[in-house]
PDB file of N, CA and C in Angstrom:
ATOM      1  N   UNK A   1      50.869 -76.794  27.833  1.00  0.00           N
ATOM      2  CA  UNK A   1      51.422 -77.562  26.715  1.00  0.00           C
ATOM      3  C   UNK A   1      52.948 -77.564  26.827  1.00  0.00           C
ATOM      4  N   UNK A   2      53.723 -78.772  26.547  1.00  0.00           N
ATOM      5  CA  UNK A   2      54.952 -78.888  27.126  1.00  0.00           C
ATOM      6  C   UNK A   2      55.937 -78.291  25.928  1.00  0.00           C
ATOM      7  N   UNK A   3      55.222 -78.374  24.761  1.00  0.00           N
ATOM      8  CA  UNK A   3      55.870 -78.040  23.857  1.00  0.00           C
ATOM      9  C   UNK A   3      56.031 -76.530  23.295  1.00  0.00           C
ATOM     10  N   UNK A   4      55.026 -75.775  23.825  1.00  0.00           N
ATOM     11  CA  UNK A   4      55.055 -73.976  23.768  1.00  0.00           C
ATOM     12  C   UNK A   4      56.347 -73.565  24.143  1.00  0.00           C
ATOM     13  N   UNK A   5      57.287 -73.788  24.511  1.00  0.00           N
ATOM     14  CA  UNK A   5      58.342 -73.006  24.678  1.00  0.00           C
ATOM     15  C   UNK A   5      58.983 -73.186  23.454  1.00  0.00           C
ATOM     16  N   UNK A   6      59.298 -74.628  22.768  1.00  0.00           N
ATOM     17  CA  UNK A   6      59.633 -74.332  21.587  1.00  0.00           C
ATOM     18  C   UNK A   6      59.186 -74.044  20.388  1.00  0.00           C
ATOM     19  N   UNK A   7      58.015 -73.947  20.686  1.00  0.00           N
ATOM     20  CA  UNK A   7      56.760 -73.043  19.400  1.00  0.00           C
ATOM     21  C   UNK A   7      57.128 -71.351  19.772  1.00  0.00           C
ATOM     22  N   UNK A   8      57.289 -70.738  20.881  1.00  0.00           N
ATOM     23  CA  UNK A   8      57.888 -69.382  21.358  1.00  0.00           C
ATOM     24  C   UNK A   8      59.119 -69.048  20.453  1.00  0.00           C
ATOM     25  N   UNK A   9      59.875 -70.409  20.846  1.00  0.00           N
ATOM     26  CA  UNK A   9      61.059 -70.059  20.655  1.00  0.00           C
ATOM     27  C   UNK A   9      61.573 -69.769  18.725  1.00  0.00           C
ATOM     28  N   UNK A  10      61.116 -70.711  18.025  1.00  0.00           N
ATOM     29  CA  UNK A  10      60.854 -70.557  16.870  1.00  0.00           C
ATOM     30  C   UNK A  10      59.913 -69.171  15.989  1.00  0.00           C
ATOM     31  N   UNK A  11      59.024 -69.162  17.264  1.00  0.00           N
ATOM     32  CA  UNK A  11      58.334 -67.633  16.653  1.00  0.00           C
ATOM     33  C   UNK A  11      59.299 -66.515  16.871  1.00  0.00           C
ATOM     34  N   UNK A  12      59.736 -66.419  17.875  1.00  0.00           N
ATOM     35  CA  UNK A  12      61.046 -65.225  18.428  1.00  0.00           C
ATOM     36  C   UNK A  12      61.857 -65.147  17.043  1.00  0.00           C
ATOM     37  N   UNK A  13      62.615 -66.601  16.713  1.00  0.00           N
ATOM     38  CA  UNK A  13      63.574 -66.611  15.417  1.00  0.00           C
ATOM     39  C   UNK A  13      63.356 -66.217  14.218  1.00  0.00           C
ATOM     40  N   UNK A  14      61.967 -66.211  13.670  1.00  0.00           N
ATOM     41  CA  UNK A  14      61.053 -66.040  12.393  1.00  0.00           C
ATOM     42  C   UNK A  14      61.432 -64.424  12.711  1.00  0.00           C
ATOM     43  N   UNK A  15      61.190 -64.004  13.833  1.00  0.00           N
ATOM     44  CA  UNK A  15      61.133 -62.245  13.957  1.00  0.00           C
ATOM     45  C   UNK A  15      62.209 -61.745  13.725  1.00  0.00           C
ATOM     46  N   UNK A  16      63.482 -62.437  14.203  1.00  0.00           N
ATOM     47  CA  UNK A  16      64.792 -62.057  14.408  1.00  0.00           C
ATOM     48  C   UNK A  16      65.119 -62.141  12.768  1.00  0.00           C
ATOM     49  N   UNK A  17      65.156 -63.402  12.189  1.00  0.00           N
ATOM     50  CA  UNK A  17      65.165 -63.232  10.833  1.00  0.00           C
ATOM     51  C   UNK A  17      64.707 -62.480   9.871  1.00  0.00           C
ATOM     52  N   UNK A  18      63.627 -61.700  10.113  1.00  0.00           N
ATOM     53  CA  UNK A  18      62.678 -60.874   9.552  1.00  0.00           C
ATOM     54  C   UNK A  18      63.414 -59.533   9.847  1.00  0.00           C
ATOM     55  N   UNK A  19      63.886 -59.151  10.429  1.00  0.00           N
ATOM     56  CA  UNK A  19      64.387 -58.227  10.896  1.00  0.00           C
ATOM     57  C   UNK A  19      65.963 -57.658  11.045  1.00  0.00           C
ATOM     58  N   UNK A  20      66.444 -58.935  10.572  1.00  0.00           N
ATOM     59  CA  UNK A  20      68.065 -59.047   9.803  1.00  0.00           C
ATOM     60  C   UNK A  20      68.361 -59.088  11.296  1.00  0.00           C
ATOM     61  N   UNK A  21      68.294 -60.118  12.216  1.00  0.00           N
ATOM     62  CA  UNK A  21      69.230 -59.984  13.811  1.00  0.00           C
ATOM     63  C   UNK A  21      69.903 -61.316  13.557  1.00  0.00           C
ATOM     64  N   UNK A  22      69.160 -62.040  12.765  1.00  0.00           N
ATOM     65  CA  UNK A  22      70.038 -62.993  12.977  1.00  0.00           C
ATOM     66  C   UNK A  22      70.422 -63.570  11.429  1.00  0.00           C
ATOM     67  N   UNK A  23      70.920 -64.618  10.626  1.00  0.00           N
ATOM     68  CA  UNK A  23      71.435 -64.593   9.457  1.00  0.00           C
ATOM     69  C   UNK A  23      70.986 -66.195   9.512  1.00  0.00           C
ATOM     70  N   UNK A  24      70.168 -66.660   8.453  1.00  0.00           N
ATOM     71  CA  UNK A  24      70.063 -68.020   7.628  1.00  0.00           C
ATOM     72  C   UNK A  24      70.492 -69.099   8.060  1.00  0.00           C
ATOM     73  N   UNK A  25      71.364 -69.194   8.296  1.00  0.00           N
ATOM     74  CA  UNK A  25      72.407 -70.418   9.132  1.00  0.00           C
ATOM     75  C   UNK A  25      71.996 -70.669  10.168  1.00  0.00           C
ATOM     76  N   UNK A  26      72.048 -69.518  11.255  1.00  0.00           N
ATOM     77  CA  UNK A  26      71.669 -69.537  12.736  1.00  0.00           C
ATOM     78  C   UNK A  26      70.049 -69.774  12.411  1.00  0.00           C
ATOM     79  N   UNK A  27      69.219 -69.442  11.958  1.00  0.00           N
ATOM     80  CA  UNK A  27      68.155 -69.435  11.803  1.00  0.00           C
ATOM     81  C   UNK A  27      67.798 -70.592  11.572  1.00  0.00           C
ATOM     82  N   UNK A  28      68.232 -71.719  10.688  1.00  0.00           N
ATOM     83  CA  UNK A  28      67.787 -72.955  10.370  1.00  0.00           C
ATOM     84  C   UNK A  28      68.530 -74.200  11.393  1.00  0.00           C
ATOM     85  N   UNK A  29      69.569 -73.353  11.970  1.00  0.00           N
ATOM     86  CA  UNK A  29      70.051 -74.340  13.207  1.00  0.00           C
ATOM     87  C   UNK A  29      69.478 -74.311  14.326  1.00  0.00           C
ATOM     88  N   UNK A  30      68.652 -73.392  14.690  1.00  0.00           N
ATOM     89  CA  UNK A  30      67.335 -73.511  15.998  1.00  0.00           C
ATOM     90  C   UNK A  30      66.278 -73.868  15.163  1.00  0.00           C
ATOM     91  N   UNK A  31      65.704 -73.729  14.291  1.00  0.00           N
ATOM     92  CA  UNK A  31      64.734 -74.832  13.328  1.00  0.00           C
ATOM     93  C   UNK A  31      64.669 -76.290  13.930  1.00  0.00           C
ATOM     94  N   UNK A  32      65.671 -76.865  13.372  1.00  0.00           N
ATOM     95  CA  UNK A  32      66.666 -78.004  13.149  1.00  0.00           C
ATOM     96  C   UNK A  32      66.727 -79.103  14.915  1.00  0.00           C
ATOM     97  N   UNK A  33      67.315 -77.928  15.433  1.00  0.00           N
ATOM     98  CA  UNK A  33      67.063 -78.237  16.664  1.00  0.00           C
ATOM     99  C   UNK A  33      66.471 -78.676  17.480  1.00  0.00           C
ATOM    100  N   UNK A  34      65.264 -78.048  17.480  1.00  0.00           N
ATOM    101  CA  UNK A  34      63.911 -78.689  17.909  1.00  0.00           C
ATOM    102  C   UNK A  34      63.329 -79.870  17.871  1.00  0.00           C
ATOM    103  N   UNK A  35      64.522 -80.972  18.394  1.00  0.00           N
ATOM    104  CA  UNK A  35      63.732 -82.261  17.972  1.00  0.00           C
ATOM    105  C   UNK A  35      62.614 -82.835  18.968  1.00  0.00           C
ATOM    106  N   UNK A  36      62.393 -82.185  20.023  1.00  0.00           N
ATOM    107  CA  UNK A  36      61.227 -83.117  20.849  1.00  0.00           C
ATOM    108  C   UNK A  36      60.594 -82.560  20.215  1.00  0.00           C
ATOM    109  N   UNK A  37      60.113 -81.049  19.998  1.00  0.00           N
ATOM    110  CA  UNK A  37      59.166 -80.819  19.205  1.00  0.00           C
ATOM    111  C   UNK A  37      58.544 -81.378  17.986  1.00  0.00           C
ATOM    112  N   UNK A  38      59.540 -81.843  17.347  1.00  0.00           N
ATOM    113  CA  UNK A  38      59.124 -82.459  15.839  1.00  0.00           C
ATOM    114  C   UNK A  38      58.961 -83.782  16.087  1.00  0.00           C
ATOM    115  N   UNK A  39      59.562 -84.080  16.888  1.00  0.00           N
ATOM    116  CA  UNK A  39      59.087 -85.442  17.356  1.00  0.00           C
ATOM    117  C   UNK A  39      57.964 -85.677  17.683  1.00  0.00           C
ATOM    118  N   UNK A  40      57.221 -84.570  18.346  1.00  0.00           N
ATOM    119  CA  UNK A  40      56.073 -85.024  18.803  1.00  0.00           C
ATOM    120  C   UNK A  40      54.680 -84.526  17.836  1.00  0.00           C
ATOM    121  N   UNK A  41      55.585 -84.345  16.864  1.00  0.00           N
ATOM    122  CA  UNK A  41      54.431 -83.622  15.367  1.00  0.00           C
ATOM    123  C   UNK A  41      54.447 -85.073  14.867  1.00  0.00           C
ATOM    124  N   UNK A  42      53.421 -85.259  13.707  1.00  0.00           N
ATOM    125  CA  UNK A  42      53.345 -86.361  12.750  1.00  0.00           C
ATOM    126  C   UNK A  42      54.739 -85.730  11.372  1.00  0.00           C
ATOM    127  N   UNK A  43      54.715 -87.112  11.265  1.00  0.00           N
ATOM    128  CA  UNK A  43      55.716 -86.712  10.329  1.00  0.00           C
ATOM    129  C   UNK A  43      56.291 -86.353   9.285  1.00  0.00           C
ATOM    130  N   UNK A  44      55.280 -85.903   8.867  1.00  0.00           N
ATOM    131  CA  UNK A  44      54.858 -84.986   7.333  1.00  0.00           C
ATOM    132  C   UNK A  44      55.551 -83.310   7.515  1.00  0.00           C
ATOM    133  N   UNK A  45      55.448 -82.995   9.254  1.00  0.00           N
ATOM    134  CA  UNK A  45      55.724 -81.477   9.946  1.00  0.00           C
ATOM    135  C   UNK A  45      57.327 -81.038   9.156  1.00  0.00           C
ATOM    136  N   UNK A  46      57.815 -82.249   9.768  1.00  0.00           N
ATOM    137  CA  UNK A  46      59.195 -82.412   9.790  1.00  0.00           C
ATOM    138  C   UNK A  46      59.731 -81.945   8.211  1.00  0.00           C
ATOM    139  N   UNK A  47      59.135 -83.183   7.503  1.00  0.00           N
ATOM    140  CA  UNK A  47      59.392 -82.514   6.202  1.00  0.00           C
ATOM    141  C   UNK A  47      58.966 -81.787   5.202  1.00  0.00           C
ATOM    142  N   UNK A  48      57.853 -81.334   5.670  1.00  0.00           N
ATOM    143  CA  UNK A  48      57.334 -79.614   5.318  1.00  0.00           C
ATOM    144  C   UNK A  48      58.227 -78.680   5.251  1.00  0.00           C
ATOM    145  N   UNK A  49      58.544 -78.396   7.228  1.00  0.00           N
ATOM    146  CA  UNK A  49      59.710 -77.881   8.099  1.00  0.00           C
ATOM    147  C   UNK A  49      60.941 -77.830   6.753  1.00  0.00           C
ATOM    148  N   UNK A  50      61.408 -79.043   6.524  1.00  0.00           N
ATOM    149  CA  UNK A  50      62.891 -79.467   6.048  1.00  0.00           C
ATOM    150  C   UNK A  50      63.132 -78.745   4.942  1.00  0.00           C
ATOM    151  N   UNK A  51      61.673 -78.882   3.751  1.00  0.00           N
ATOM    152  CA  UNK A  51      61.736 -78.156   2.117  1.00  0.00           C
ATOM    153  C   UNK A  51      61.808 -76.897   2.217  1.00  0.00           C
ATOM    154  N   UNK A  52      60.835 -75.775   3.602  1.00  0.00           N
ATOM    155  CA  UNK A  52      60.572 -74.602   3.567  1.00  0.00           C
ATOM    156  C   UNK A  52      62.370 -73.845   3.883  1.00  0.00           C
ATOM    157  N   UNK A  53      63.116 -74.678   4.781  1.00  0.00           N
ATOM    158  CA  UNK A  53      64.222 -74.380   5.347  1.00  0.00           C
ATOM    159  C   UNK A  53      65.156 -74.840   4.235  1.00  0.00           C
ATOM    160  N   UNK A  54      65.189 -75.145   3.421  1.00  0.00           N
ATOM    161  CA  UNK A  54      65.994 -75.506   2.446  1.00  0.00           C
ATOM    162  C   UNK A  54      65.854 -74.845   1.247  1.00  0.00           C
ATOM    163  N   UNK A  55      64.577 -74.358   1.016  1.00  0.00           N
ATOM    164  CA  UNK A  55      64.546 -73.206   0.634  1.00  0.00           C
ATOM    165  C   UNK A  55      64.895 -72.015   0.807  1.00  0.00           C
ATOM    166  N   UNK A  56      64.725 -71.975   1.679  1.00  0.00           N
ATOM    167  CA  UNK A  56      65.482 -70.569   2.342  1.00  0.00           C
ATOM    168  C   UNK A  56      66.933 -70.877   2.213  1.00  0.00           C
ATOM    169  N   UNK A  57      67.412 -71.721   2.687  1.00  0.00           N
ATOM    170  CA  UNK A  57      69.313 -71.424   2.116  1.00  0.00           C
ATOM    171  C   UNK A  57      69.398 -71.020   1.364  1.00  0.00           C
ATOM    172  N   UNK A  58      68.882 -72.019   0.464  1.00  0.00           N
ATOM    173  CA  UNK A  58      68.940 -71.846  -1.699  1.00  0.00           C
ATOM    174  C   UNK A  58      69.017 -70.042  -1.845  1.00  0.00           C
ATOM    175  N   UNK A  59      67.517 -70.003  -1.264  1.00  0.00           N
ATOM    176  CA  UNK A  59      67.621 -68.589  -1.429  1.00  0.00           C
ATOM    177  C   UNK A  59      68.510 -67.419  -0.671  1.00  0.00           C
ATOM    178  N   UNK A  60      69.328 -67.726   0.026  1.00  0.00           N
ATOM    179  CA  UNK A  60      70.060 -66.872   0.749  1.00  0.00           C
ATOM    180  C   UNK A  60      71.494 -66.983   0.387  1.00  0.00           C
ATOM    181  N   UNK A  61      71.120 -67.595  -0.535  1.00  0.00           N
ATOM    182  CA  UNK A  61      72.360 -67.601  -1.410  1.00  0.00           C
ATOM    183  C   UNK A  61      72.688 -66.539  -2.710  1.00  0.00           C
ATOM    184  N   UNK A  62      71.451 -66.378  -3.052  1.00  0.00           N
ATOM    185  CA  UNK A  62      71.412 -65.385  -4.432  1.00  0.00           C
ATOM    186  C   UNK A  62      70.434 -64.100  -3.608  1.00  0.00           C
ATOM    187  N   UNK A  63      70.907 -62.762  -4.425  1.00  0.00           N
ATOM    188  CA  UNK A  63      69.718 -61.535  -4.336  1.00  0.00           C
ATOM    189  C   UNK A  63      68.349 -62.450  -3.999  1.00  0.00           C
ATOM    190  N   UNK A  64      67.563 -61.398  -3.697  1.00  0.00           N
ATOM    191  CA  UNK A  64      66.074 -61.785  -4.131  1.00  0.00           C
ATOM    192  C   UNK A  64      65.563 -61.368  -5.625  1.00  0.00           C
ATOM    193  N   UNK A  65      66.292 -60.552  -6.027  1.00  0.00           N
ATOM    194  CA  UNK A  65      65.351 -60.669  -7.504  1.00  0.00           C
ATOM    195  C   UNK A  65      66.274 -61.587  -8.274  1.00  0.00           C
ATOM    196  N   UNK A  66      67.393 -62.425  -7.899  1.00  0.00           N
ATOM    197  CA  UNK A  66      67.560 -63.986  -8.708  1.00  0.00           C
ATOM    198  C   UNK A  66      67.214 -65.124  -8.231  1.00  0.00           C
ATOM    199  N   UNK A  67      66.686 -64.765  -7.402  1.00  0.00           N
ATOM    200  CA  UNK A  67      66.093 -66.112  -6.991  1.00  0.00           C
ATOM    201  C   UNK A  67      64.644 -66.411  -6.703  1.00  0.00           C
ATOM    202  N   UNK A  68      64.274 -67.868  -7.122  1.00  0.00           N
ATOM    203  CA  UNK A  68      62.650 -67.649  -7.600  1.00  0.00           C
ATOM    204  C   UNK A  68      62.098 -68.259  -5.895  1.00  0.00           C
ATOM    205  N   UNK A  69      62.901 -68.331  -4.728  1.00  0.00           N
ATOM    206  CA  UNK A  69      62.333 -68.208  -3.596  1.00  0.00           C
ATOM    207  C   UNK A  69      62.404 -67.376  -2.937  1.00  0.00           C
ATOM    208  N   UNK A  70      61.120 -66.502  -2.729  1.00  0.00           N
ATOM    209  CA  UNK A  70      60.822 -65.105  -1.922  1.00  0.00           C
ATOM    210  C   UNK A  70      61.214 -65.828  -0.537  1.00  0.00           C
ATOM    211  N   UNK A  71      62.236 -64.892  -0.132  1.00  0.00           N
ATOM    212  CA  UNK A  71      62.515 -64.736   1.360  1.00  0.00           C
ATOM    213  C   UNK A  71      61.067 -64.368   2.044  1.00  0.00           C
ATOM    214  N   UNK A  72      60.623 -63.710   2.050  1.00  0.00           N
ATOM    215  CA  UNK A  72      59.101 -63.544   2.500  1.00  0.00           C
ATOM    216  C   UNK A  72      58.010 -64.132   2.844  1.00  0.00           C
ATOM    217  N   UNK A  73      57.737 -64.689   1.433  1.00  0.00           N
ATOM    218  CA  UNK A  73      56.938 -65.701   1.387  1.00  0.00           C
ATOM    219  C   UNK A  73      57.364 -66.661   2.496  1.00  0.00           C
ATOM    220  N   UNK A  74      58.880 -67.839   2.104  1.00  0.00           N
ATOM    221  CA  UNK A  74      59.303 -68.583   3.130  1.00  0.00           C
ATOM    222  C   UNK A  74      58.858 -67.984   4.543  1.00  0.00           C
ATOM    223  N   UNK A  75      59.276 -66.976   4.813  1.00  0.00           N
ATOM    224  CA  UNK A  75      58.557 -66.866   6.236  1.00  0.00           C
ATOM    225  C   UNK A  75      57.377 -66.803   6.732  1.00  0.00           C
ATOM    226  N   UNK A  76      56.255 -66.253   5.652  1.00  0.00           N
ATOM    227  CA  UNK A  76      55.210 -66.667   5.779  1.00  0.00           C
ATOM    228  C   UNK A  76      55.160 -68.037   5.691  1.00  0.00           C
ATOM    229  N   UNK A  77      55.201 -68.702   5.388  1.00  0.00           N
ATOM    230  CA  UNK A  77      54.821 -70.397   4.882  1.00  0.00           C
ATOM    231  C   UNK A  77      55.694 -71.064   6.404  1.00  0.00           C
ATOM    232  N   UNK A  78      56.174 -70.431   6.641  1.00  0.00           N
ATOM    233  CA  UNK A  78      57.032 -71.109   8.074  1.00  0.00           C
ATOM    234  C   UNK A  78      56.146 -70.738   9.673  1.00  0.00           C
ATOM    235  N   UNK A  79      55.554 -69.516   9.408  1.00  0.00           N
ATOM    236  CA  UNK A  79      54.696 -68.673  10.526  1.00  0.00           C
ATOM    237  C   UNK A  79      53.337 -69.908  10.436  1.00  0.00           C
ATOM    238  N   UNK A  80      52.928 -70.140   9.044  1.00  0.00           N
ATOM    239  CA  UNK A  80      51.547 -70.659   9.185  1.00  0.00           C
ATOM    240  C   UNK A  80      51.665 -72.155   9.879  1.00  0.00           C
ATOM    241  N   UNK A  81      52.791 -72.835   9.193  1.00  0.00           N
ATOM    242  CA  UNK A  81      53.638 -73.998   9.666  1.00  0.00           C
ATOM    243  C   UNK A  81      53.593 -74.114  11.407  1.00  0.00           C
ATOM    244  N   UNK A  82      54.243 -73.060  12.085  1.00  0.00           N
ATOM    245  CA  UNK A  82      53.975 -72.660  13.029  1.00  0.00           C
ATOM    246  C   UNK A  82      52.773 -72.849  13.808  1.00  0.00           C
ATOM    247  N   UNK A  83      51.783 -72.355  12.992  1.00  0.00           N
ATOM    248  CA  UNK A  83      50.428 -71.749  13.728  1.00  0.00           C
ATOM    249  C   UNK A  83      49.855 -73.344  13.603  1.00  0.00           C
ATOM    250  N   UNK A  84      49.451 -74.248  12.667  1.00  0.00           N
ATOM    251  CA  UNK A  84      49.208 -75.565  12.223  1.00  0.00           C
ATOM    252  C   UNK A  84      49.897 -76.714  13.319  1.00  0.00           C
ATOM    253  N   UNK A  85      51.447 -76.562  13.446  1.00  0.00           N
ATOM    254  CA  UNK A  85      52.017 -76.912  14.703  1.00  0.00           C
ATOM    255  C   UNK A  85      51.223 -77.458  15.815  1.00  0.00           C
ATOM    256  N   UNK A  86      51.003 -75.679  16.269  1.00  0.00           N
ATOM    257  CA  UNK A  86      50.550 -75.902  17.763  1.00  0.00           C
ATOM    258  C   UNK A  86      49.016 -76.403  17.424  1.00  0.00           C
ATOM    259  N   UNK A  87      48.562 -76.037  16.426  1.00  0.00           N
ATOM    260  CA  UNK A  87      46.899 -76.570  16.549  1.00  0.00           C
ATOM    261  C   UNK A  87      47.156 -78.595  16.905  1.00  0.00           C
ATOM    262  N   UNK A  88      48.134 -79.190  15.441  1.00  0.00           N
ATOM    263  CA  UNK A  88      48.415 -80.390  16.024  1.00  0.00           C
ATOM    264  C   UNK A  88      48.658 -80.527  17.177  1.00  0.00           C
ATOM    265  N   UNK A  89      49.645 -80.051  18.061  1.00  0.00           N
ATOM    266  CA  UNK A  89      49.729 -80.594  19.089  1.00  0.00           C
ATOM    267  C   UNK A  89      48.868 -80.281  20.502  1.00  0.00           C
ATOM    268  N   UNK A  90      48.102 -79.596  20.122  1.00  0.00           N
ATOM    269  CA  UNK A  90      46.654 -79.058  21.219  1.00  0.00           C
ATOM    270  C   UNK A  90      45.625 -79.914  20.673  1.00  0.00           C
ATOM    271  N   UNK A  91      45.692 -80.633  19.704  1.00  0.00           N
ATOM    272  CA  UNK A  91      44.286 -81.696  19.612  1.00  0.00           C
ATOM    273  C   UNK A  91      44.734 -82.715  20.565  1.00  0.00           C
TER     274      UNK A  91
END
């Protein structure tokens, strides 16, 4: 599949983020990035992708207990995003 390297590459970032290596910004700019990938999703991915990552700013802007988007959650909801991904693009 031509597109697994940037399904890798996005899973690597979810970890790095999870793990405080990398910071919000950098994180949604390899998101973002990925345009053959999203290109080659239908286009609903994209703006799934766009709300979950825009959420996450919002929220990386305030604590987590002021803000009503769990950093967490977002990454879950981005992992499954992920996993849904590659199933689209393996049918």
């Amino acid at each position: 599949m031509q597109h697994l390297p940037a399904i890798e590459l996005l899973r690597a970032s979810l970890e790095e983020l999870k793990h405080r290596r990398t910071d919000t910004a950098s994180f949604c700019r390899t998101w973002r990035a990925q345009s053959a990938l999203l290109d080659a999703l239908p286009g609903r991915y994209r703006q799934v992708m766009e709300d979950l990552l825009g959420r996450m700013e919002a929220g990386s802007l305030f604590t987590e207990e002021s803000c009503s988007f769990s950093q967490e959650d977002l990454r879950a909801s981005l992992s499954v995003w992920l996993d849904k991904a590659q199933q689209a693009l393996e049918a």
